[in-house]
Protein backbone atom coordinates (compact mmCIF):
# COMPACT_ATOMS: atom_id res chain seq x y z
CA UNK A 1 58.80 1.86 51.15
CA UNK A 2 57.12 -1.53 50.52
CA UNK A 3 54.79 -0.92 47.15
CA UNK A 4 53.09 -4.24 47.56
CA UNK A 5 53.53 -7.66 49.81
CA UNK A 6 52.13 -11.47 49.13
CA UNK A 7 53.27 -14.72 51.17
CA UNK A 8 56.28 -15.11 48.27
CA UNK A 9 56.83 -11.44 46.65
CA UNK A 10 57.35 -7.98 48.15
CA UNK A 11 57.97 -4.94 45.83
CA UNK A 12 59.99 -1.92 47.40
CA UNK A 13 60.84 1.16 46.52
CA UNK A 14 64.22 3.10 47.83
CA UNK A 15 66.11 6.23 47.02
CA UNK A 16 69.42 4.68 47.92
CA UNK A 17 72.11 3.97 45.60
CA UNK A 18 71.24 1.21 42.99
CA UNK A 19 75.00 0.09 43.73
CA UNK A 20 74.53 0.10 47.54
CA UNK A 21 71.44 -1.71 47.49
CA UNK A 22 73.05 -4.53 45.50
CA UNK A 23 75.74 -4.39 47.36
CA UNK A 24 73.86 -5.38 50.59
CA UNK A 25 71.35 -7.59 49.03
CA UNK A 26 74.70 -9.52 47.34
CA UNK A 27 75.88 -10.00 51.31
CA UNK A 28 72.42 -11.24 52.90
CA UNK A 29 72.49 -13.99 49.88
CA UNK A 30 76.18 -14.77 50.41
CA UNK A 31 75.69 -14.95 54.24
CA UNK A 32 72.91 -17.81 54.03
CA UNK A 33 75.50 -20.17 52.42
CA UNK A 34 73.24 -21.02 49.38
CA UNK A 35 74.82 -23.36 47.32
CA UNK A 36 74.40 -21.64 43.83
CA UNK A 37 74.58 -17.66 42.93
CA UNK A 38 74.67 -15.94 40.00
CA UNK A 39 74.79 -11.82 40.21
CA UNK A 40 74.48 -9.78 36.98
CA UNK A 41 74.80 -5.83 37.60
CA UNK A 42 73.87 -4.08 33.98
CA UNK A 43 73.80 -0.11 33.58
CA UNK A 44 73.00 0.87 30.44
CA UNK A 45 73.35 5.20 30.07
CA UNK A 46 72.19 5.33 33.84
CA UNK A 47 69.87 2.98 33.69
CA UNK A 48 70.14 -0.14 36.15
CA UNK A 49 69.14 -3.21 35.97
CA UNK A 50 70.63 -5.93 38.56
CA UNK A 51 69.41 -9.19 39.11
CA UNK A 52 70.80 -11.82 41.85
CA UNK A 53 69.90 -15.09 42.33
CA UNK A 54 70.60 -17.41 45.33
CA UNK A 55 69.77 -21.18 45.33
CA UNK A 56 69.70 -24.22 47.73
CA UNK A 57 67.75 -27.68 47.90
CA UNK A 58 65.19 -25.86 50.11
CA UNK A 59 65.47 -22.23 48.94
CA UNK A 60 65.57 -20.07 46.22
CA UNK A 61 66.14 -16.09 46.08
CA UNK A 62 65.41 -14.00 43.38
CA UNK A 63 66.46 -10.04 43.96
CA UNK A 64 65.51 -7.77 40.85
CA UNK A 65 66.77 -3.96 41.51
CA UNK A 66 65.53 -1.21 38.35
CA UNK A 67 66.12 2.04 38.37
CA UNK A 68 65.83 4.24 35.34
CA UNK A 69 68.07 7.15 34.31
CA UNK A 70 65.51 10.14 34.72
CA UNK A 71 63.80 8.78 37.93
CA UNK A 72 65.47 9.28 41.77
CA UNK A 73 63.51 6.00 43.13
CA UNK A 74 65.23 2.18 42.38
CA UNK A 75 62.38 -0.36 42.22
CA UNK A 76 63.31 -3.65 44.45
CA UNK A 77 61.82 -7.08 43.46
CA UNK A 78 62.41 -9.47 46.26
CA UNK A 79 60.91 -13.43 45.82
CA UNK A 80 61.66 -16.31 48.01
CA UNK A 81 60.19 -19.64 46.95
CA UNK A 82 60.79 -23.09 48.54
């Protein structure tokens, strides 16, 4: 479910896996051949927060994922800038 949507930013919502969203979001970033990543994956007592970051000269991709403990739904930050 997309939350909200401007020309850099879109916030989504999913009931997926927290692990399985990463886990794709981790493969989109590594199959554009930026030249720097950095993944962090933190769960604290069920909650989630994972951040992943993909960089090139003309690129960059920021992917927040949150989910808390007590809720079903994992928030999904997405921002491209250039």
């Amino acid at each position: 479910i997309i939350l909200n949507q401007s020309w850099s930013e879109v916030a989504l919502q999913s009931t997926d896996d927290p692990t399985k969203i990463t886990n794709w979001y981790k493969e989109k970033i590594n199959s554009m051949g930026l030249n720097a990543k950095s993944f962090v994956q933190t769960n604290t007592n069920g909650n989630v927060l994972n951040k992943l970051v993909g960089v090139s000269r003309s690129m960059q991709i920021k992917v927040t994922i949150l989910k808390k403990s007590k809720e079903s739904k994992v928030e999904i930050k997405l921002e491209v800038t250039s």
